[in-house]
C-alpha atoms as a PDB file:
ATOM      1  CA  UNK A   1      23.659  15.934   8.626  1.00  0.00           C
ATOM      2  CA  UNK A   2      23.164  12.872   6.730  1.00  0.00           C
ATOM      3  CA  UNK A   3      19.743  11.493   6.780  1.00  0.00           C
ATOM      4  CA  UNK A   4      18.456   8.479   5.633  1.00  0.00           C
ATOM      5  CA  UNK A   5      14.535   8.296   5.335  1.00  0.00           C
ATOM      6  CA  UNK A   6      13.434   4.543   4.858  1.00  0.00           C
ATOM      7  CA  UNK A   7       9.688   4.448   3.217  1.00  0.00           C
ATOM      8  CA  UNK A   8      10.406   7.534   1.616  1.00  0.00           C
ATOM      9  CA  UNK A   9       7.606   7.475  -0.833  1.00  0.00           C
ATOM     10  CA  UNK A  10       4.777   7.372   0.964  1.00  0.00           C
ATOM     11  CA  UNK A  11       2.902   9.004   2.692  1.00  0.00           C
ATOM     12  CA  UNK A  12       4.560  10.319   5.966  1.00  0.00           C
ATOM     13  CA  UNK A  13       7.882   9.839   4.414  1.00  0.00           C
ATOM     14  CA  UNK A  14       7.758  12.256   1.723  1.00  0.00           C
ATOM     15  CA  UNK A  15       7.288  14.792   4.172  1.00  0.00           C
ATOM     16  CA  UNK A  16       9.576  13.621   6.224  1.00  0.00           C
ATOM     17  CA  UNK A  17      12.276  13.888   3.198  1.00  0.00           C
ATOM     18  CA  UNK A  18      11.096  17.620   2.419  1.00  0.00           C
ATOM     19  CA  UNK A  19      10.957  18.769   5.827  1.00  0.00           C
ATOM     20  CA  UNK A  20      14.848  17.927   6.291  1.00  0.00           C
ATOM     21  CA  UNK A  21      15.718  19.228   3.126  1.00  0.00           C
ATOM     22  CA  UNK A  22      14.735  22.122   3.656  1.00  0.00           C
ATOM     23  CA  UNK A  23      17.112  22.779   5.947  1.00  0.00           C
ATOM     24  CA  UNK A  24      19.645  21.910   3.658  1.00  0.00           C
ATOM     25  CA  UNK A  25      20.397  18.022   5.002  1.00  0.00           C
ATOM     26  CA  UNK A  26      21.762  15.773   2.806  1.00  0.00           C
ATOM     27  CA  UNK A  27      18.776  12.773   2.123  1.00  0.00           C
ATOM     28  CA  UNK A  28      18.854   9.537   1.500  1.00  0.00           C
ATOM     29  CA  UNK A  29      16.130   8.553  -0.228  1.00  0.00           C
ATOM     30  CA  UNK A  30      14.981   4.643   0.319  1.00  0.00           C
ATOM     31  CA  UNK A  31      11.566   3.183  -0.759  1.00  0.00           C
ATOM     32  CA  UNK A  32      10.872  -0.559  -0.633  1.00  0.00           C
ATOM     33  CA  UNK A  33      12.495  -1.244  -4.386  1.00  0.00           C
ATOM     34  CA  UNK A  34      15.708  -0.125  -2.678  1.00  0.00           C
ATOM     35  CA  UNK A  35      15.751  -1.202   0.794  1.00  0.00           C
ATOM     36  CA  UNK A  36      14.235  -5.352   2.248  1.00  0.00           C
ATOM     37  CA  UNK A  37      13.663  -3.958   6.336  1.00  0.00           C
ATOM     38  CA  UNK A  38      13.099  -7.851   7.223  1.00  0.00           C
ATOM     39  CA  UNK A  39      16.821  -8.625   5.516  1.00  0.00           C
ATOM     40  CA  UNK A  40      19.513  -7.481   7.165  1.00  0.00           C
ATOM     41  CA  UNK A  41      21.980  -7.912   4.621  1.00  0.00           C
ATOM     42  CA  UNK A  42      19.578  -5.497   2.771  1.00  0.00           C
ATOM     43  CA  UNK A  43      19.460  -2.914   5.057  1.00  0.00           C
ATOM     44  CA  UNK A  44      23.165  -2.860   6.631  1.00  0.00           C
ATOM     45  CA  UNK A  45      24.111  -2.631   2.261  1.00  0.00           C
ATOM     46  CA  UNK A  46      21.903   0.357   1.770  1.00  0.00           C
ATOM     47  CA  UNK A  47      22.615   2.468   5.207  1.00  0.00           C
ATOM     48  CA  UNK A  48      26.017   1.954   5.100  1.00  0.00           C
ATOM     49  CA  UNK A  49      26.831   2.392   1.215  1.00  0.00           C
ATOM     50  CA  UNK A  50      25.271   5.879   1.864  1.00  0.00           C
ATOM     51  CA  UNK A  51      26.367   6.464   5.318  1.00  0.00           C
ATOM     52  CA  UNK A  52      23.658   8.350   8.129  1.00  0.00           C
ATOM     53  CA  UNK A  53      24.262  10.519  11.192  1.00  0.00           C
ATOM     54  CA  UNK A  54      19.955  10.117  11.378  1.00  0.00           C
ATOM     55  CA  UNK A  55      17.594   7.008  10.156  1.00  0.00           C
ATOM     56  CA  UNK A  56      13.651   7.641   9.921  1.00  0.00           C
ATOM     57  CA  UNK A  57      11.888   4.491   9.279  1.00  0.00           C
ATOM     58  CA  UNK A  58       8.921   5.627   8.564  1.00  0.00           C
ATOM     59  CA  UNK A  59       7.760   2.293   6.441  1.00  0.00           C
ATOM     60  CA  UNK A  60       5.799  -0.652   7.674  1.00  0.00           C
ATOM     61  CA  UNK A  61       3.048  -3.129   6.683  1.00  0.00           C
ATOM     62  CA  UNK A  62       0.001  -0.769   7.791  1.00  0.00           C
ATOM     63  CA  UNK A  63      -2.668  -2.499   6.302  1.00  0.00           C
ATOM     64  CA  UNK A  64      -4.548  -3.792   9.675  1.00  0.00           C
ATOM     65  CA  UNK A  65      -6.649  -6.491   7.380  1.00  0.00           C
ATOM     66  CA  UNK A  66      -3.289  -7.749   5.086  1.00  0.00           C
ATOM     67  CA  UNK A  67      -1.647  -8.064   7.936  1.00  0.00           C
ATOM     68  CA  UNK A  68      -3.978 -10.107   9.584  1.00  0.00           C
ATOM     69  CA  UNK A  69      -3.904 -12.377   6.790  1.00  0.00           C
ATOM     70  CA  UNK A  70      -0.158 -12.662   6.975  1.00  0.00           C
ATOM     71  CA  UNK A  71       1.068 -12.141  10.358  1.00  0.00           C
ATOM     72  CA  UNK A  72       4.486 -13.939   9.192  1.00  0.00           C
ATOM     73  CA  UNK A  73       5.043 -11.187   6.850  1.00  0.00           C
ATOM     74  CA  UNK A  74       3.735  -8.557   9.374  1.00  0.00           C
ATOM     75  CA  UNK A  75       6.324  -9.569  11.694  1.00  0.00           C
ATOM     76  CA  UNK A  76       9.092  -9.603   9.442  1.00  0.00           C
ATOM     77  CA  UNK A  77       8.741  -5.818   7.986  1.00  0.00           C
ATOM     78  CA  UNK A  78       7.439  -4.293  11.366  1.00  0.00           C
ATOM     79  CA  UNK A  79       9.317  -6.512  13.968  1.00  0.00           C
ATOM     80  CA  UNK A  80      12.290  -7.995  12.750  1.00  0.00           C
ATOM     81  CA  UNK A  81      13.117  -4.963  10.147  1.00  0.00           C
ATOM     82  CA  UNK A  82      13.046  -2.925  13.193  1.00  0.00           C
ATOM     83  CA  UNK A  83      15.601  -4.843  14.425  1.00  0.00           C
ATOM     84  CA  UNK A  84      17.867  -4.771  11.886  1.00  0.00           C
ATOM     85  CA  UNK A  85      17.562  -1.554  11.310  1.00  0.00           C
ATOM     86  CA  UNK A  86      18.624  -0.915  14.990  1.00  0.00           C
ATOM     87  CA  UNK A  87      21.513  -3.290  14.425  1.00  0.00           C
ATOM     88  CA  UNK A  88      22.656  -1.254  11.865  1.00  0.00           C
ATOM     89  CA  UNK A  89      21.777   2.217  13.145  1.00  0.00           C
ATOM     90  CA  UNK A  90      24.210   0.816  15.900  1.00  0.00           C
ATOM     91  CA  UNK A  91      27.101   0.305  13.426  1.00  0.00           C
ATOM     92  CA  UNK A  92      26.741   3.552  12.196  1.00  0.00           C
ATOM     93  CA  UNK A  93      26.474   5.403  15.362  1.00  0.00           C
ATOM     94  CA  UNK A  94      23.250   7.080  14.063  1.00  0.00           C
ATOM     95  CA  UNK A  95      20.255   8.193  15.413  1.00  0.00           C
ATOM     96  CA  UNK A  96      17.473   5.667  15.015  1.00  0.00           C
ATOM     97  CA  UNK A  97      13.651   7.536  14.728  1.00  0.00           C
ATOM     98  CA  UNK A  98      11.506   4.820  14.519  1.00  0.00           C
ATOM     99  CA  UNK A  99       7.448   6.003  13.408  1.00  0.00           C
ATOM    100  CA  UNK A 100       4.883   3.593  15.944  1.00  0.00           C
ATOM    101  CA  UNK A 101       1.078   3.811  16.394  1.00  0.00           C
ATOM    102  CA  UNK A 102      -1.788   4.054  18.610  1.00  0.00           C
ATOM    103  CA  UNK A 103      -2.793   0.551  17.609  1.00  0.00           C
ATOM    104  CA  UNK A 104      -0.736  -0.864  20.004  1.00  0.00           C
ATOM    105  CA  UNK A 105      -3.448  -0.116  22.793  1.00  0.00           C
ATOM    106  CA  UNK A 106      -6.864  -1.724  22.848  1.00  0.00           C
ATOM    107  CA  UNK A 107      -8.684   1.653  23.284  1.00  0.00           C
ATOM    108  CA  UNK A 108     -10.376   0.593  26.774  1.00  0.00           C
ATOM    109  CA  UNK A 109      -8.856   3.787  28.586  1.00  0.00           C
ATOM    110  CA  UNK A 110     -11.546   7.203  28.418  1.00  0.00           C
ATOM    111  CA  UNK A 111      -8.584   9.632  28.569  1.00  0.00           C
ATOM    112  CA  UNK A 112      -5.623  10.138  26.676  1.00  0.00           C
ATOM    113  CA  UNK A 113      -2.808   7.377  26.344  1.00  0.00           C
ATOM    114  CA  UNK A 114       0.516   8.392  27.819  1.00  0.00           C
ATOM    115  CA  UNK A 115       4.344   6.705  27.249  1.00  0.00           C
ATOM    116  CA  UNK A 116       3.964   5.081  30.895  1.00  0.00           C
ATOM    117  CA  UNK A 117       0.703   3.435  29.886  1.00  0.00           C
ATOM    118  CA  UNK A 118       0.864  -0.320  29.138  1.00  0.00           C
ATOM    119  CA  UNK A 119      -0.046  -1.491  25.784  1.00  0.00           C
ATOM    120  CA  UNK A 120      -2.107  -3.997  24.991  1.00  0.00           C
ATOM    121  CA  UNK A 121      -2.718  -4.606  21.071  1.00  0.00           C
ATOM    122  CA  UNK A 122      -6.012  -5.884  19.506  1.00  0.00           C
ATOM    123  CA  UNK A 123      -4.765  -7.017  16.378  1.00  0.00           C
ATOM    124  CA  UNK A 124      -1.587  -8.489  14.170  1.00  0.00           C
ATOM    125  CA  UNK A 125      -0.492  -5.572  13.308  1.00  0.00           C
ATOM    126  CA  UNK A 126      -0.599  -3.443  16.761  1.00  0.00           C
ATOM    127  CA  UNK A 127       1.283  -6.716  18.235  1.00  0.00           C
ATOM    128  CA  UNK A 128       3.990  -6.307  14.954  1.00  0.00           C
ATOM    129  CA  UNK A 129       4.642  -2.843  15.718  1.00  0.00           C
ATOM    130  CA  UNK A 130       4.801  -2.926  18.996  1.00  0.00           C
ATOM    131  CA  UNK A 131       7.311  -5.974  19.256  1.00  0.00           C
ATOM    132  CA  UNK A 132       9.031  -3.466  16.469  1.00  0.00           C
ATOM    133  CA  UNK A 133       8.978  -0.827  19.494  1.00  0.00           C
ATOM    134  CA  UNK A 134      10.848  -3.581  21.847  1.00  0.00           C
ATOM    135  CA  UNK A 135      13.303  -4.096  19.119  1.00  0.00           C
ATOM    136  CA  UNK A 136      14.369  -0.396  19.035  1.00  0.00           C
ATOM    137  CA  UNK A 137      14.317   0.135  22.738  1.00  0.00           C
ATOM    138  CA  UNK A 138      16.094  -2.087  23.491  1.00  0.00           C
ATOM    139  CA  UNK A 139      18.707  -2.381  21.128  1.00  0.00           C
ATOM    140  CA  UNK A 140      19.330   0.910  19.275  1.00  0.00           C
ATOM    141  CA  UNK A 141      21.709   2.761  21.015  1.00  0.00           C
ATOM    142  CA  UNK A 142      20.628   6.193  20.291  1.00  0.00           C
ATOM    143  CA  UNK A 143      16.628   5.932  19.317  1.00  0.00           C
ATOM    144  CA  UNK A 144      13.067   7.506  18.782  1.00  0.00           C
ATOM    145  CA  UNK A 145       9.987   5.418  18.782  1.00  0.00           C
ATOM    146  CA  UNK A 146       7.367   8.386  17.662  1.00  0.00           C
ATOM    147  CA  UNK A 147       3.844   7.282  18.111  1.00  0.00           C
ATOM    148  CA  UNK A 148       1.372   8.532  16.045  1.00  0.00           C
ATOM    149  CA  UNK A 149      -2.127   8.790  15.455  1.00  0.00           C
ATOM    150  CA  UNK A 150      -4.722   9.095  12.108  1.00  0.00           C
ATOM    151  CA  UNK A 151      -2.227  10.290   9.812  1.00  0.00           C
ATOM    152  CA  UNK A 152      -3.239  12.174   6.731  1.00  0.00           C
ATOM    153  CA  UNK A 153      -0.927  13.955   4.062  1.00  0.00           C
ATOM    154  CA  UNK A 154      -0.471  15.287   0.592  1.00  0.00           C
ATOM    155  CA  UNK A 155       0.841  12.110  -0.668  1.00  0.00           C
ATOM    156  CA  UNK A 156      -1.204   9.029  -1.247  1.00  0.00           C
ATOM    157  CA  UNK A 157      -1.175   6.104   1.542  1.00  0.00           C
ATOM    158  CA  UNK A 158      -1.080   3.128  -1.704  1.00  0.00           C
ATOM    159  CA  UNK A 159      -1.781   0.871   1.113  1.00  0.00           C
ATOM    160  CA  UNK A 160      -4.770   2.223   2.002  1.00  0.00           C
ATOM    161  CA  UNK A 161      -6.491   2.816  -1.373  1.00  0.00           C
ATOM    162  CA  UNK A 162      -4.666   6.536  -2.058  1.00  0.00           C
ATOM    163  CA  UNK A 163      -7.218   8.631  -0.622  1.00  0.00           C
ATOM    164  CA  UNK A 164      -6.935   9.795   3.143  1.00  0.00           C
ATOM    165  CA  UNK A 165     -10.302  10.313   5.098  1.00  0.00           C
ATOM    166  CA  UNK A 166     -10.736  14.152   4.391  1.00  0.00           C
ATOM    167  CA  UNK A 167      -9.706  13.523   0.436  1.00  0.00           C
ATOM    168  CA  UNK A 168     -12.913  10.925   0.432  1.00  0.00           C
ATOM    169  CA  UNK A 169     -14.873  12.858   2.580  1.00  0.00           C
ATOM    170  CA  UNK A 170     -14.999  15.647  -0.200  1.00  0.00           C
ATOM    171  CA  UNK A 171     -15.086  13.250  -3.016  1.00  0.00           C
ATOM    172  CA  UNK A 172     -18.427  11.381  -1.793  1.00  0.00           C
ATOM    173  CA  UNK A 173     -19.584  14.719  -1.260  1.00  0.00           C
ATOM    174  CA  UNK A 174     -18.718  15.346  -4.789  1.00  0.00           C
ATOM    175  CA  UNK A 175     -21.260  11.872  -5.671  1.00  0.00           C
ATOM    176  CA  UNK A 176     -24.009  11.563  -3.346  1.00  0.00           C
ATOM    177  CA  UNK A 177     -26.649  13.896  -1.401  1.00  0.00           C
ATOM    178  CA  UNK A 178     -25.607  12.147   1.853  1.00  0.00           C
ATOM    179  CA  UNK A 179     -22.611  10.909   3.687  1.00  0.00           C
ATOM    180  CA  UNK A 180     -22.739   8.562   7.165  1.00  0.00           C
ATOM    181  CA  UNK A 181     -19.956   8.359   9.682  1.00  0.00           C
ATOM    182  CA  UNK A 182     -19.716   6.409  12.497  1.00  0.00           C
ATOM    183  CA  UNK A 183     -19.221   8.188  16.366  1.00  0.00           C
ATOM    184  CA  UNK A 184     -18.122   5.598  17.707  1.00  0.00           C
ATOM    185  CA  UNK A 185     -14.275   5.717  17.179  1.00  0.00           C
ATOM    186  CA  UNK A 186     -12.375   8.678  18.959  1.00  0.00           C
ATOM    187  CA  UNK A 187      -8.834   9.624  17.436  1.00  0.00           C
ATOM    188  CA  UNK A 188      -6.668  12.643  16.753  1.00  0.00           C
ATOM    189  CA  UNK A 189      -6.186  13.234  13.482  1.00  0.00           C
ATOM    190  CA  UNK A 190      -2.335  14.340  12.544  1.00  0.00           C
ATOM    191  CA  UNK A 191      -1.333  15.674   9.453  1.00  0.00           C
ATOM    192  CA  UNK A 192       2.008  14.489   8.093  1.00  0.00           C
ATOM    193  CA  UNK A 193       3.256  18.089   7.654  1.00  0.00           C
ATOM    194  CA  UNK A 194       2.852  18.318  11.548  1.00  0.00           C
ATOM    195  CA  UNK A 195       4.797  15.219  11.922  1.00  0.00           C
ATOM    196  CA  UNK A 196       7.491  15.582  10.198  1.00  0.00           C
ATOM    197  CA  UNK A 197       8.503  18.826  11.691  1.00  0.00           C
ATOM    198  CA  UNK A 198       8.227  17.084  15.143  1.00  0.00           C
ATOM    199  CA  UNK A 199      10.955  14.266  13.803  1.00  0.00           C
ATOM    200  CA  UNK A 200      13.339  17.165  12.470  1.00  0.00           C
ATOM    201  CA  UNK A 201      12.700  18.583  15.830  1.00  0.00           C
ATOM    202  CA  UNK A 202      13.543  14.628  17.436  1.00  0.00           C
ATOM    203  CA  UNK A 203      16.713  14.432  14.931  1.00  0.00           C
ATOM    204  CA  UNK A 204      18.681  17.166  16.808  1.00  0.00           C
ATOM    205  CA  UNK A 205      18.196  15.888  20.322  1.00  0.00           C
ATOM    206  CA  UNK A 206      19.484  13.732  22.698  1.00  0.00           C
ATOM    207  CA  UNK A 207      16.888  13.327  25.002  1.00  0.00           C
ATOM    208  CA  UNK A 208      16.170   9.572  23.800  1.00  0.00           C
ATOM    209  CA  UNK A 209      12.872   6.980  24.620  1.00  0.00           C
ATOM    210  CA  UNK A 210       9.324   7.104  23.568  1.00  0.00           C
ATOM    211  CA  UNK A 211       7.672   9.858  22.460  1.00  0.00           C
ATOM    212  CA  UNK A 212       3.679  10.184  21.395  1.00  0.00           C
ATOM    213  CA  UNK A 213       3.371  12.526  18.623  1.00  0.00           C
ATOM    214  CA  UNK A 214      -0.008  13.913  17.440  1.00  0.00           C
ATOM    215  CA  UNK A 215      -1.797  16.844  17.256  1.00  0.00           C
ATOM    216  CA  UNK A 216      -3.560  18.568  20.277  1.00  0.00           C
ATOM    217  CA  UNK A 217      -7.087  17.460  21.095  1.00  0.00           C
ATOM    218  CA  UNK A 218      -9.729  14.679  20.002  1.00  0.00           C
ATOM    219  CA  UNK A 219     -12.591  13.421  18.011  1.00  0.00           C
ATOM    220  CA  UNK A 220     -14.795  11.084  16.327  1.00  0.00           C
ATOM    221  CA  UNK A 221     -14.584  10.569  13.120  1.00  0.00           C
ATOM    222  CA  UNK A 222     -18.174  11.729  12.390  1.00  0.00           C
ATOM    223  CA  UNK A 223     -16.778  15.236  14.743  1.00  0.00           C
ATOM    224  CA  UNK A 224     -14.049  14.921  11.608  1.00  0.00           C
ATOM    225  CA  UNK A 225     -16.031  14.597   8.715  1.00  0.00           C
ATOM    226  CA  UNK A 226     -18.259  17.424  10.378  1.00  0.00           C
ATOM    227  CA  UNK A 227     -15.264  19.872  10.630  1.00  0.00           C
ATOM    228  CA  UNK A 228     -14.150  19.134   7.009  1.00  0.00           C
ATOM    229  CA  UNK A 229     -17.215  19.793   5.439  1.00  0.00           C
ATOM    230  CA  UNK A 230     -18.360  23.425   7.613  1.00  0.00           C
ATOM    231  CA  UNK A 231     -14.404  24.606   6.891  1.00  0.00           C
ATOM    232  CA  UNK A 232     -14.912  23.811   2.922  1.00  0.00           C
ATOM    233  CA  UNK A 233     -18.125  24.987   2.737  1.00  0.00           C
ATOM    234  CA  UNK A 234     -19.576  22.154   1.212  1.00  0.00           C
ATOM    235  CA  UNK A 235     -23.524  21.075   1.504  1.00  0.00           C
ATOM    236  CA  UNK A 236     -24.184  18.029   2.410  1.00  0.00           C
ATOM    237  CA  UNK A 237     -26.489  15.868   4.761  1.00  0.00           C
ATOM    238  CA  UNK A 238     -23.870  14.123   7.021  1.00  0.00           C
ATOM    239  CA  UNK A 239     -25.587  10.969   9.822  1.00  0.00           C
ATOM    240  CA  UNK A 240     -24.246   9.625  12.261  1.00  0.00           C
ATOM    241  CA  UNK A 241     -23.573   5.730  10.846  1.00  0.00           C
ATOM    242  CA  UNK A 242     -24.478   2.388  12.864  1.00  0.00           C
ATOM    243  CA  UNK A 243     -21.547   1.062  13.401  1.00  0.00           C
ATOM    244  CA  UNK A 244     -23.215  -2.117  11.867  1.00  0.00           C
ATOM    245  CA  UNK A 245     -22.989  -0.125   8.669  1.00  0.00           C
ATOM    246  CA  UNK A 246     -19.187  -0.575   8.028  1.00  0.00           C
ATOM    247  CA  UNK A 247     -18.429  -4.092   9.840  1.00  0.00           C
ATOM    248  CA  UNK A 248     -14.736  -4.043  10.480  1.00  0.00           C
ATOM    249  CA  UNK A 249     -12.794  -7.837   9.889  1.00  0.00           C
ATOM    250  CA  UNK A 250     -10.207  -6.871  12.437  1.00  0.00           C
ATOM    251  CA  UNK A 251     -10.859  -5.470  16.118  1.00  0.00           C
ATOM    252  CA  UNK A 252      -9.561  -1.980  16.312  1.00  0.00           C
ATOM    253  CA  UNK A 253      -9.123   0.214  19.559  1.00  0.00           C
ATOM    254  CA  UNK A 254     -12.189   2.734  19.911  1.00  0.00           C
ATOM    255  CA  UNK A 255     -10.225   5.073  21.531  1.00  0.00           C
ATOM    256  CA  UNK A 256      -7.046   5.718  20.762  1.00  0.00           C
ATOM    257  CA  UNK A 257      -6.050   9.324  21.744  1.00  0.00           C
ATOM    258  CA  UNK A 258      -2.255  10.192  22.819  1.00  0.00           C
ATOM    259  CA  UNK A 259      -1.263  12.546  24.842  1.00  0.00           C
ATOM    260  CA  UNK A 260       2.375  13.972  23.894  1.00  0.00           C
ATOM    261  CA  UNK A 261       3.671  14.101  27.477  1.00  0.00           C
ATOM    262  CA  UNK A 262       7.356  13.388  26.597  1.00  0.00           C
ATOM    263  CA  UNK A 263       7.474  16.352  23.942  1.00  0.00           C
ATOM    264  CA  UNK A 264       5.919  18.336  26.485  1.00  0.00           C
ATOM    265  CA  UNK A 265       8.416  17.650  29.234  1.00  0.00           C
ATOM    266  CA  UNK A 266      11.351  18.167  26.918  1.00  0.00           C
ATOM    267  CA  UNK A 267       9.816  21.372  25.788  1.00  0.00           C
ATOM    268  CA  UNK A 268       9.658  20.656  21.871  1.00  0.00           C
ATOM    269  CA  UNK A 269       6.131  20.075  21.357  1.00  0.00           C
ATOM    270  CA  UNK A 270       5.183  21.653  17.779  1.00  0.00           C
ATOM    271  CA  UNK A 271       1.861  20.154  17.670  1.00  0.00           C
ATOM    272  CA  UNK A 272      -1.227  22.321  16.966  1.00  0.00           C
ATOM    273  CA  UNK A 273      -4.757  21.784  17.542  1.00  0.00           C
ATOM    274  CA  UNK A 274      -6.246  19.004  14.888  1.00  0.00           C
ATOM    275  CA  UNK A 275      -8.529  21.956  14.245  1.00  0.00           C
ATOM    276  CA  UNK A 276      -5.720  24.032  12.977  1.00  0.00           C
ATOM    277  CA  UNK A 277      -3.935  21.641  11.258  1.00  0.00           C
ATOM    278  CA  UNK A 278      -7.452  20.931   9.281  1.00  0.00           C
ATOM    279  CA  UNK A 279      -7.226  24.346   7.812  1.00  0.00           C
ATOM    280  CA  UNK A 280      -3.686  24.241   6.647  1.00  0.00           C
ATOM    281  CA  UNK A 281      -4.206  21.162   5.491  1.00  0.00           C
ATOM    282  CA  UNK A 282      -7.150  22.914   3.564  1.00  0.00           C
ATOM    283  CA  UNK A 283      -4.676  26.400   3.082  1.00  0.00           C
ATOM    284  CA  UNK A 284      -7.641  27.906   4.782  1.00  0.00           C
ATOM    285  CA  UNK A 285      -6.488  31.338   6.888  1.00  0.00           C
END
């Protein structure tokens, strides 16, 4: 097949591009300097120069703060480039897969988010992406919205400062006698490895609509941090942080746990227990 994989360079996205080349697809590699998502003579010039029987948009503004600051531009790259993209996933008769988050709940729920719960976004950019989520359903054809959940990967997140959490986890370890985390925030931390298996998985189906996608089970991020440090072995006096400590400019849900009952029902659930996916994220056996 012929796969196109918009956002290709970051960090979901260039596992995304290994995991379907490894089975011997023929990529498309787009990044931003090739592909505008918020022009549409932009993105029907790319996808159909190249052709696609499968388009991943795994790209988006994901800084919760910029995007804040700039809901105009927000909206454009995770609305309306959803849009066109669907357009033109249309014209192609391809397979839209369209990458979501748990930021478009507001965390009030005390058990895990399903596909038939309503969301209800906090901030700019949960509201961008999930009007990006209307756009696909309900005007791509053939289409994937994959919800996801505390991503972390091999490859940098530039947007986010190039370190995921368990990267600067072990490099404050690395400077100071003690590290403080805050309990307060529940999530399920995916790795991007995980992920992208799940969408090659997605990519040969035709059982269409909106999945969740993370890995099995929960925790806080101090539970995180805690996990990290006992599996590496590394010493360190780790609190529980106030969180008072690390004042967050935009609201953000406190819970925000999916449950993958879609992958489940259509019997192609490949996540793992974060636990697990910890360790090969580590290469620990």
């Amino acid at each position: 097949m012929k796969i196109a994989v918009i956002g290709a360079n970051g960090q979901l996205g260039t596992d995304v591009v290994s995991a379907f080349s490894k089975e011997g697809h023929d990529v498309s590699v787009l990044t931003h300097s090739d592909i505008e998502l918020s022009d549409l003579d932009s993105v029907s010039k790319q996808l159909k120069t190249g052709g696609a029987d499968v388009v991943v948009n795994t790209a988006a503004m994901h800084n919760v703060d910029n995007c804040e600051k700039d809901p105009q531009r927000a909206f454009a790259v995770n609305a309306v480039g959803a849009r066109n993209l669907s357009l033109v996933a249309n014209d192609l008769g391809a397979k839209l897969i369209h990458v979501s988050t748990d930021y478009v709940f507001d965390g009030a729920k005390s058990t895990p988010y399903e596909e038939s719960d309503a969301p209800n976004p906090l901030n700019v950019y949960g509201n961008s992406k999930l009007a990006g989520e209307y756009f696909v359903r309900n005007t791509a054809e053939k289409h994937f919205v994959v919800r996801t959940s505390a991503i972390y990967g091999k490859s940098p997140c530039r947007a986010k400062g190039g370190l995921n959490f368990i990267d600067l986890m072990l490099k404050l370890s690395k400077e100071r006698s003690e590290v403080r985390v805050v309990d307060s925030e529940v999530v399920t931390p995916t790795s991007t490895s995980e992920i992208a298996s799940q969408i090659v998985v997605l990519s040969k189906s035709d059982a269409y609509g909106l999945y969740h996608a993370t890995a099995e089970g929960s925790c806080s991020w101090y539970e995180f941090a805690k996990e990290i440090f006992s599996l590496t072995n590394t010493k360190i006096t780790l609190k529980i942080a106030d969180p008072k400590e690390f004042p967050a400019k935009v609201r953000r849900p406190q819970y925000s746990v999916l449950e993958n009952r879609s992958l489940n029902r259509n019997r192609i659930n490949l996540f793992k227990p974060w636990q697990q996916g910890l360790r090969e994220y580590l290469a620990i056996a």
